[in-house]
N, C-alpha and C. Protein backbone atom coordinates (compact mmCIF):
# COMPACT_ATOMS: atom_id res chain seq x y z
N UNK A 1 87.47 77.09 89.96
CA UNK A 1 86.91 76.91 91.29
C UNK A 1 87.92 77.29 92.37
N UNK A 2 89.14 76.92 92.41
CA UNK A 2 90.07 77.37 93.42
C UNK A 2 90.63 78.90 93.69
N UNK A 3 90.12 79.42 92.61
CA UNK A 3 90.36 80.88 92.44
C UNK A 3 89.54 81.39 92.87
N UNK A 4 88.29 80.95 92.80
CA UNK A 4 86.87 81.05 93.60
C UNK A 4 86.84 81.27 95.32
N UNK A 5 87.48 80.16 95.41
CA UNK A 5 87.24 79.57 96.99
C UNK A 5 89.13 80.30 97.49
N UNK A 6 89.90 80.53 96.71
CA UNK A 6 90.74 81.52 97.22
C UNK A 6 90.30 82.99 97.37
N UNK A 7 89.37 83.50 96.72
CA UNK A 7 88.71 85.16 96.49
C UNK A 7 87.88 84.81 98.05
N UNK A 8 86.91 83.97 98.04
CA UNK A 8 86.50 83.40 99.12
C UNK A 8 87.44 83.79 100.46
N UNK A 9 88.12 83.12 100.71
CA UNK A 9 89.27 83.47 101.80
C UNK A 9 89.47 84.01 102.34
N UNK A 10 90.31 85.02 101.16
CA UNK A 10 91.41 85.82 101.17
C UNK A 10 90.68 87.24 100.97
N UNK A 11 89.71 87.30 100.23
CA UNK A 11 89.01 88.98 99.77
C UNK A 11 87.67 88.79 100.76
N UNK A 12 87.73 88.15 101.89
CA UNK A 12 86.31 87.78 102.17
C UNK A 12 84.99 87.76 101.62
N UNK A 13 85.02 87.36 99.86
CA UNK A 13 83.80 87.44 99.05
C UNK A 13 83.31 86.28 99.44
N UNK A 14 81.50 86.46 99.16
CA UNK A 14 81.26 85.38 99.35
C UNK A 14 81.29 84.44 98.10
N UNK A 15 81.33 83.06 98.18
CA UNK A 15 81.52 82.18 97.63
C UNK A 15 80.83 81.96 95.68
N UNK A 16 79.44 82.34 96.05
CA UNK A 16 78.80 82.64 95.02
C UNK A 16 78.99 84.04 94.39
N UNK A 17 79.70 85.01 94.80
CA UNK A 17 80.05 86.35 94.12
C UNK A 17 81.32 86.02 93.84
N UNK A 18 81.72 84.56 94.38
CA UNK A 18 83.10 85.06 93.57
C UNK A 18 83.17 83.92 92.11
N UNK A 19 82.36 83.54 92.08
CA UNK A 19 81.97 82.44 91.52
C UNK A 19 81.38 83.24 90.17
N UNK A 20 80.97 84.26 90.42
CA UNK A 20 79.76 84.98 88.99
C UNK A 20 81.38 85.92 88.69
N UNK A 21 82.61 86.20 89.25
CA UNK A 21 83.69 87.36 89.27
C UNK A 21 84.27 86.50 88.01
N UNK A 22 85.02 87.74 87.03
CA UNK A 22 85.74 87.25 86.21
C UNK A 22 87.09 86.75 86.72
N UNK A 23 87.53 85.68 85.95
CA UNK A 23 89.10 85.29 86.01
C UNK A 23 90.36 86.45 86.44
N UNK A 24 89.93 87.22 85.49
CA UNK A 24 90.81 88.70 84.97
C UNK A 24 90.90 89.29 86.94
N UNK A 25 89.81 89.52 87.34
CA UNK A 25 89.34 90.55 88.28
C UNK A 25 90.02 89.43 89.36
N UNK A 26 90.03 88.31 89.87
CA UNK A 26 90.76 87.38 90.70
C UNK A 26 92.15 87.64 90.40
N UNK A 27 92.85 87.46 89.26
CA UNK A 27 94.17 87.53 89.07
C UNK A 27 94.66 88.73 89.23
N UNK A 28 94.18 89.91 89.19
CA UNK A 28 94.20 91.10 89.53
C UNK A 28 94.86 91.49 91.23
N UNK A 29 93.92 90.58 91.69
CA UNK A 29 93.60 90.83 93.12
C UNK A 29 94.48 90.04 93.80
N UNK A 30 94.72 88.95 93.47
CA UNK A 30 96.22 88.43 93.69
C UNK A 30 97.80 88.63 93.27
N UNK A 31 97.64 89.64 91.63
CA UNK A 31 98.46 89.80 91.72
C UNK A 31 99.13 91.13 92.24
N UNK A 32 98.24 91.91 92.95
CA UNK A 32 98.67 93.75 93.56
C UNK A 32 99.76 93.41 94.86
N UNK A 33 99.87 94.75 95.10
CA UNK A 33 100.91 94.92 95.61
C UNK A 33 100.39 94.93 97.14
N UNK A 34 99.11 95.29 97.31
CA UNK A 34 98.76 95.20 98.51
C UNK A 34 98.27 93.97 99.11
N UNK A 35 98.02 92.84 98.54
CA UNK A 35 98.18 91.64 98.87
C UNK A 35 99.53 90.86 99.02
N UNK A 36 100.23 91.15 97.66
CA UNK A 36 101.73 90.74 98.41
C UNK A 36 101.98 91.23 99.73
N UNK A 37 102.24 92.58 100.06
CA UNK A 37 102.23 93.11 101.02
C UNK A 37 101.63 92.38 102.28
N UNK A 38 100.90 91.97 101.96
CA UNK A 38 99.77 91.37 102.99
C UNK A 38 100.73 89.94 103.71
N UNK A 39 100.81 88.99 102.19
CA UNK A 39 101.35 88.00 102.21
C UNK A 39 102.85 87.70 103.36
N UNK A 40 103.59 88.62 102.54
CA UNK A 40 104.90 89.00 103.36
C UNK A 40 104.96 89.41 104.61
N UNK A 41 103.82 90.10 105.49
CA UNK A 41 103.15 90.61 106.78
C UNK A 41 103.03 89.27 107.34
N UNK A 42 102.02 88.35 106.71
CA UNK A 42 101.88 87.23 107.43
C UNK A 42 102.72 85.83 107.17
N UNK A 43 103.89 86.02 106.55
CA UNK A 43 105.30 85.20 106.75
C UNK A 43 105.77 86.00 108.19
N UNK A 44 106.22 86.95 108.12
CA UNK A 44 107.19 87.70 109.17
C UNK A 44 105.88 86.71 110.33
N UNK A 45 105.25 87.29 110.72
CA UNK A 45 104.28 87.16 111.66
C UNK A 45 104.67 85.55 112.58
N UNK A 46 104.55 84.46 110.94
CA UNK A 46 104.80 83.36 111.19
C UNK A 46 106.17 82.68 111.80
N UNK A 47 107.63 83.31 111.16
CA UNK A 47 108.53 83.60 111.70
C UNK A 47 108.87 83.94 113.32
N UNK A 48 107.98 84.80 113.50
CA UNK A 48 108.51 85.67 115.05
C UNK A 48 107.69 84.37 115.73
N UNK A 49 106.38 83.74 115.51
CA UNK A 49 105.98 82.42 116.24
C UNK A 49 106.75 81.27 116.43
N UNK A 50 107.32 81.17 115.62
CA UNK A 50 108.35 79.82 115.62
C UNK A 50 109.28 80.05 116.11
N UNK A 51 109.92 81.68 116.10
CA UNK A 51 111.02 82.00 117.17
C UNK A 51 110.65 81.73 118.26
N UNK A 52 109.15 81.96 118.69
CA UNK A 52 108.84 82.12 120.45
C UNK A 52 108.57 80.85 120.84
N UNK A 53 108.23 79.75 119.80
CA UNK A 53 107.93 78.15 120.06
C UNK A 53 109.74 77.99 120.29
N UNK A 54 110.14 77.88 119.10
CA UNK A 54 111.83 77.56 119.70
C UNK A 54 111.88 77.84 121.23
N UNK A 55 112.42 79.35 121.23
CA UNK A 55 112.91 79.30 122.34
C UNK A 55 112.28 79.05 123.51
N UNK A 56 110.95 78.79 123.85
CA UNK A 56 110.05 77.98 125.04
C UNK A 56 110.90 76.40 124.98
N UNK A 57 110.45 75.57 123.67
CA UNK A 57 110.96 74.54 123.50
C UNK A 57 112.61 74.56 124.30
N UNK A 58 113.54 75.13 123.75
CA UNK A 58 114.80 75.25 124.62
C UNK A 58 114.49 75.69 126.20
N UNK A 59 113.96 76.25 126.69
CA UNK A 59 114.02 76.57 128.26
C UNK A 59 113.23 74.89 128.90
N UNK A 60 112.20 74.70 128.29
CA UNK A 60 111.52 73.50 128.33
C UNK A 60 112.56 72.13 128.93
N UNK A 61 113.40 72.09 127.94
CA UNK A 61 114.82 71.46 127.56
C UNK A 61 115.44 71.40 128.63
N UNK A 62 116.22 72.66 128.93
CA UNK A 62 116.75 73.09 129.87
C UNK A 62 116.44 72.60 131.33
């Protein structure tokens, strides 16, 4: 089920297509390179936000 409702998510399938999808074809899809890719895109992303919260927070301060 969580592999389900992660395909859900993340592959925008819907819920019941991902539900009838094999195991194989989910693990697949999580494990490529263009989802890592993806993954690592939206760390950095998250990063440069917490830089721009910091430093507001410090002028805030200030």
């Amino acid at each position: 089920m969580s592999l389900a409702a992660n395909l859900s998510l993340y592959a925008h399938t819907p819920l019941p297509n991902a539900l009838a999808m094999p195991v194989s074809f989910g693990r697949k899809f999580f494990d490529s390179k263009p989802f890592g890719d993806w993954q690592k895109s939206r760390e950095a992303e998250q990063k440069i936000q917490v830089t721009i919260v910091n430093r507001i927070d410090k002028l805030m301060r200030a």
